[in-house]
C-alpha atoms as a PDB file:
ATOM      1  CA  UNK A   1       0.000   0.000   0.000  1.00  0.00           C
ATOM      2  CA  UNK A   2       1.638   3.547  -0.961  1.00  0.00           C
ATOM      3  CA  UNK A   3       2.388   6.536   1.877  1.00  0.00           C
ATOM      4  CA  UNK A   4      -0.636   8.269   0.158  1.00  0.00           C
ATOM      5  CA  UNK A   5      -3.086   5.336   0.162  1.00  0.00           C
ATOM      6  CA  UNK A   6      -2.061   4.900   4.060  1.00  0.00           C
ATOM      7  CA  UNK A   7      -2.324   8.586   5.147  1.00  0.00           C
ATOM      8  CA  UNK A   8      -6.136   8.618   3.145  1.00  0.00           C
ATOM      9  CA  UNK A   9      -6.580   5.308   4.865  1.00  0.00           C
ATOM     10  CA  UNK A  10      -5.897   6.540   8.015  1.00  0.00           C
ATOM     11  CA  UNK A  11      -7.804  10.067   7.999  1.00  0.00           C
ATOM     12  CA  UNK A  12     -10.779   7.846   6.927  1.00  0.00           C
ATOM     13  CA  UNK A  13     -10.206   5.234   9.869  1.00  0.00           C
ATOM     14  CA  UNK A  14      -9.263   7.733  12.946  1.00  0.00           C
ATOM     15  CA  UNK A  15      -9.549  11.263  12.107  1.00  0.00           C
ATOM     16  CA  UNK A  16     -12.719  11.750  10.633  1.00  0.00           C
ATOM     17  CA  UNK A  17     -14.485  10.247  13.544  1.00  0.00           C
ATOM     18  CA  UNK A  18     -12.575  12.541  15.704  1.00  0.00           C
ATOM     19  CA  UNK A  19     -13.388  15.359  13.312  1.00  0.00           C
ATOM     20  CA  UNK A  20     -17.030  14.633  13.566  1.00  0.00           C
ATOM     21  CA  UNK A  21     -16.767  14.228  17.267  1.00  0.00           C
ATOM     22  CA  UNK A  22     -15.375  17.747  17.494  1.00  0.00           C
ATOM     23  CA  UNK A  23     -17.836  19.308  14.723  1.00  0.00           C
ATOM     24  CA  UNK A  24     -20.621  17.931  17.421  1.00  0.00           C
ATOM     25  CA  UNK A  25     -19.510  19.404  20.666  1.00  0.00           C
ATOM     26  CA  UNK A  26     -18.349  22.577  18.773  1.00  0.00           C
ATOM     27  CA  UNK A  27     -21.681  23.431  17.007  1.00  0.00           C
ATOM     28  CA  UNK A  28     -24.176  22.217  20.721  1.00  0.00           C
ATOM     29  CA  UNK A  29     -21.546  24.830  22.384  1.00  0.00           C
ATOM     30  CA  UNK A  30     -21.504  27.403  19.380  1.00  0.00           C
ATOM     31  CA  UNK A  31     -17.950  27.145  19.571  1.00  0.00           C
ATOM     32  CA  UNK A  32     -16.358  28.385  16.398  1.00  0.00           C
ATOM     33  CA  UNK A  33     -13.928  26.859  14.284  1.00  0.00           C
ATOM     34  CA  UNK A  34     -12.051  25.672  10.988  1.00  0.00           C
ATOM     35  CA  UNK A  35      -9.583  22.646  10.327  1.00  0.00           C
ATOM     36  CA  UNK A  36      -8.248  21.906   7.614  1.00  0.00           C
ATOM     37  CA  UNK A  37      -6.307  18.439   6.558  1.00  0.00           C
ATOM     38  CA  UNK A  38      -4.164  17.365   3.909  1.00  0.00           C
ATOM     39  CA  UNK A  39      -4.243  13.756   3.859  1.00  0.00           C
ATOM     40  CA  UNK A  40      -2.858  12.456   0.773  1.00  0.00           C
ATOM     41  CA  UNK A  41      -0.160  14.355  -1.791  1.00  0.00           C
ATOM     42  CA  UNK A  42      -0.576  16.832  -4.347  1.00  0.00           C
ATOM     43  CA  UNK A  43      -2.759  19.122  -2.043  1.00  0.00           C
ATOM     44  CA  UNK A  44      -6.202  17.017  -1.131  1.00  0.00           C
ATOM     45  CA  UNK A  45      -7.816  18.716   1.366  1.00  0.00           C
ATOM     46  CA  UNK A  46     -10.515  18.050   3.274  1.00  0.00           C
ATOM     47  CA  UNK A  47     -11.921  21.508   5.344  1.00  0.00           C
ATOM     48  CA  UNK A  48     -14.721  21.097   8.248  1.00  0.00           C
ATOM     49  CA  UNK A  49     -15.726  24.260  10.045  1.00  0.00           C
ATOM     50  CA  UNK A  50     -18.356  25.704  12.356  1.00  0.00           C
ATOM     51  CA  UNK A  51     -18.103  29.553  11.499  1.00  0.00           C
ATOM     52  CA  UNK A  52     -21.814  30.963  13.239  1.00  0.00           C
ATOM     53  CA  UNK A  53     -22.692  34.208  12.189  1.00  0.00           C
ATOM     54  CA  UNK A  54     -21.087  35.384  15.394  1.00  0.00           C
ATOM     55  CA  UNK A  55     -17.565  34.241  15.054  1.00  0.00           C
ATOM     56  CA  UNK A  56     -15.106  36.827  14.452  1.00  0.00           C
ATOM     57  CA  UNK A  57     -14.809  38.763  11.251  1.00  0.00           C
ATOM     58  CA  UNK A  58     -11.345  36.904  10.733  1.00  0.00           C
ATOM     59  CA  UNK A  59     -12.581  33.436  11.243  1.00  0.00           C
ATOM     60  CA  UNK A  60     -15.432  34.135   8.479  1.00  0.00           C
ATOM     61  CA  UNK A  61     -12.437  35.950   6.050  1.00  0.00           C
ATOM     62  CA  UNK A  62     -10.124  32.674   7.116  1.00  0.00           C
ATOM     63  CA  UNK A  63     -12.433  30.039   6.253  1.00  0.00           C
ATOM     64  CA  UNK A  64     -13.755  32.057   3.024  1.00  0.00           C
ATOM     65  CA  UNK A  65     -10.116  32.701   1.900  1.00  0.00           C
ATOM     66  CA  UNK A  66      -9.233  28.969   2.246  1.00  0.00           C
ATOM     67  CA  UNK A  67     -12.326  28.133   0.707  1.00  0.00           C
ATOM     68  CA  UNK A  68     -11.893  29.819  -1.976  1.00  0.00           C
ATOM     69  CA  UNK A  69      -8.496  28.825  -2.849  1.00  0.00           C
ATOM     70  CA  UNK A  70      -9.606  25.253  -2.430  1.00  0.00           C
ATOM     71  CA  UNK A  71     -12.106  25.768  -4.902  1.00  0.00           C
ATOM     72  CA  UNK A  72      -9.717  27.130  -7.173  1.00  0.00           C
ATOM     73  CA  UNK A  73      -7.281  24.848  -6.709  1.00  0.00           C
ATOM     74  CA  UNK A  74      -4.546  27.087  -5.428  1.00  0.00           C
ATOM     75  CA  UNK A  75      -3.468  25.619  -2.430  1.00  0.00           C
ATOM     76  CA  UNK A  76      -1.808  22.763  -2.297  1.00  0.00           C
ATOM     77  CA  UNK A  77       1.915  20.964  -4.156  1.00  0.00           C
ATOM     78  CA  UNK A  78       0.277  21.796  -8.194  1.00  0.00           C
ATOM     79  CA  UNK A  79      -1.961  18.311  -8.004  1.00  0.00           C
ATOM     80  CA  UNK A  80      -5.418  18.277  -9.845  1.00  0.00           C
ATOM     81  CA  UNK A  81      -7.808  16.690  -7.618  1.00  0.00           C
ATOM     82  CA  UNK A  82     -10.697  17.931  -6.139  1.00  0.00           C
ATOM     83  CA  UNK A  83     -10.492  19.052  -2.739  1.00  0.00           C
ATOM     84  CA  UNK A  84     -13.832  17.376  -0.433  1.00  0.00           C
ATOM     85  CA  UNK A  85     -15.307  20.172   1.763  1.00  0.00           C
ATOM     86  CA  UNK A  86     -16.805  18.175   4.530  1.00  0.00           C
ATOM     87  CA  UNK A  87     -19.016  21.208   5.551  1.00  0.00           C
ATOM     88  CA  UNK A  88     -18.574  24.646   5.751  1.00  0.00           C
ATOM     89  CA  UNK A  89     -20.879  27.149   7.393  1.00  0.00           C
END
């Protein structure tokens, strides 16, 4: 199995569950905030945020900025895929 293949393997397996976990208690405690995760090469993000309309101004700019430049691709080593944006609010 390549690095790559382990690393996507492994965000899938242990991460993301821990991810979710946090997306939970942040959101029932409307506690903002943004991760972000590259877990295989060539820039392949995945983004998960809880940005309420009351987070700071620079948490909303941060997680539009990022999302943006996921969307367009400029983040990351110069790979092609898609990034996955778990959720963004």
């Amino acid at each position: 199995m390549s690095k790559s293949n382990d690393n996507e393997r492994v965000y899938d397996e242990q991460v993301n569950p821990l991810v979710l976990q946090v997306y939970d208690i942040c959101k029932a405690h409307d506690l903002p905030f943004l991760m972000v995760f590259e877990h295989a090469p060539h820039g392949y993000f995945c983004t998960t945020a809880w940005v309420p309309p009351h987070a700071s101004a620079n948490l909303h700019t941060l997680a539009d900025d990022i999302a943006d430049a996921l969307r367009r691709k400029t983040i990351g080593r110069g790979g092609t895929p898609a990034p996955r944006i778990t959720d963004i609010n």
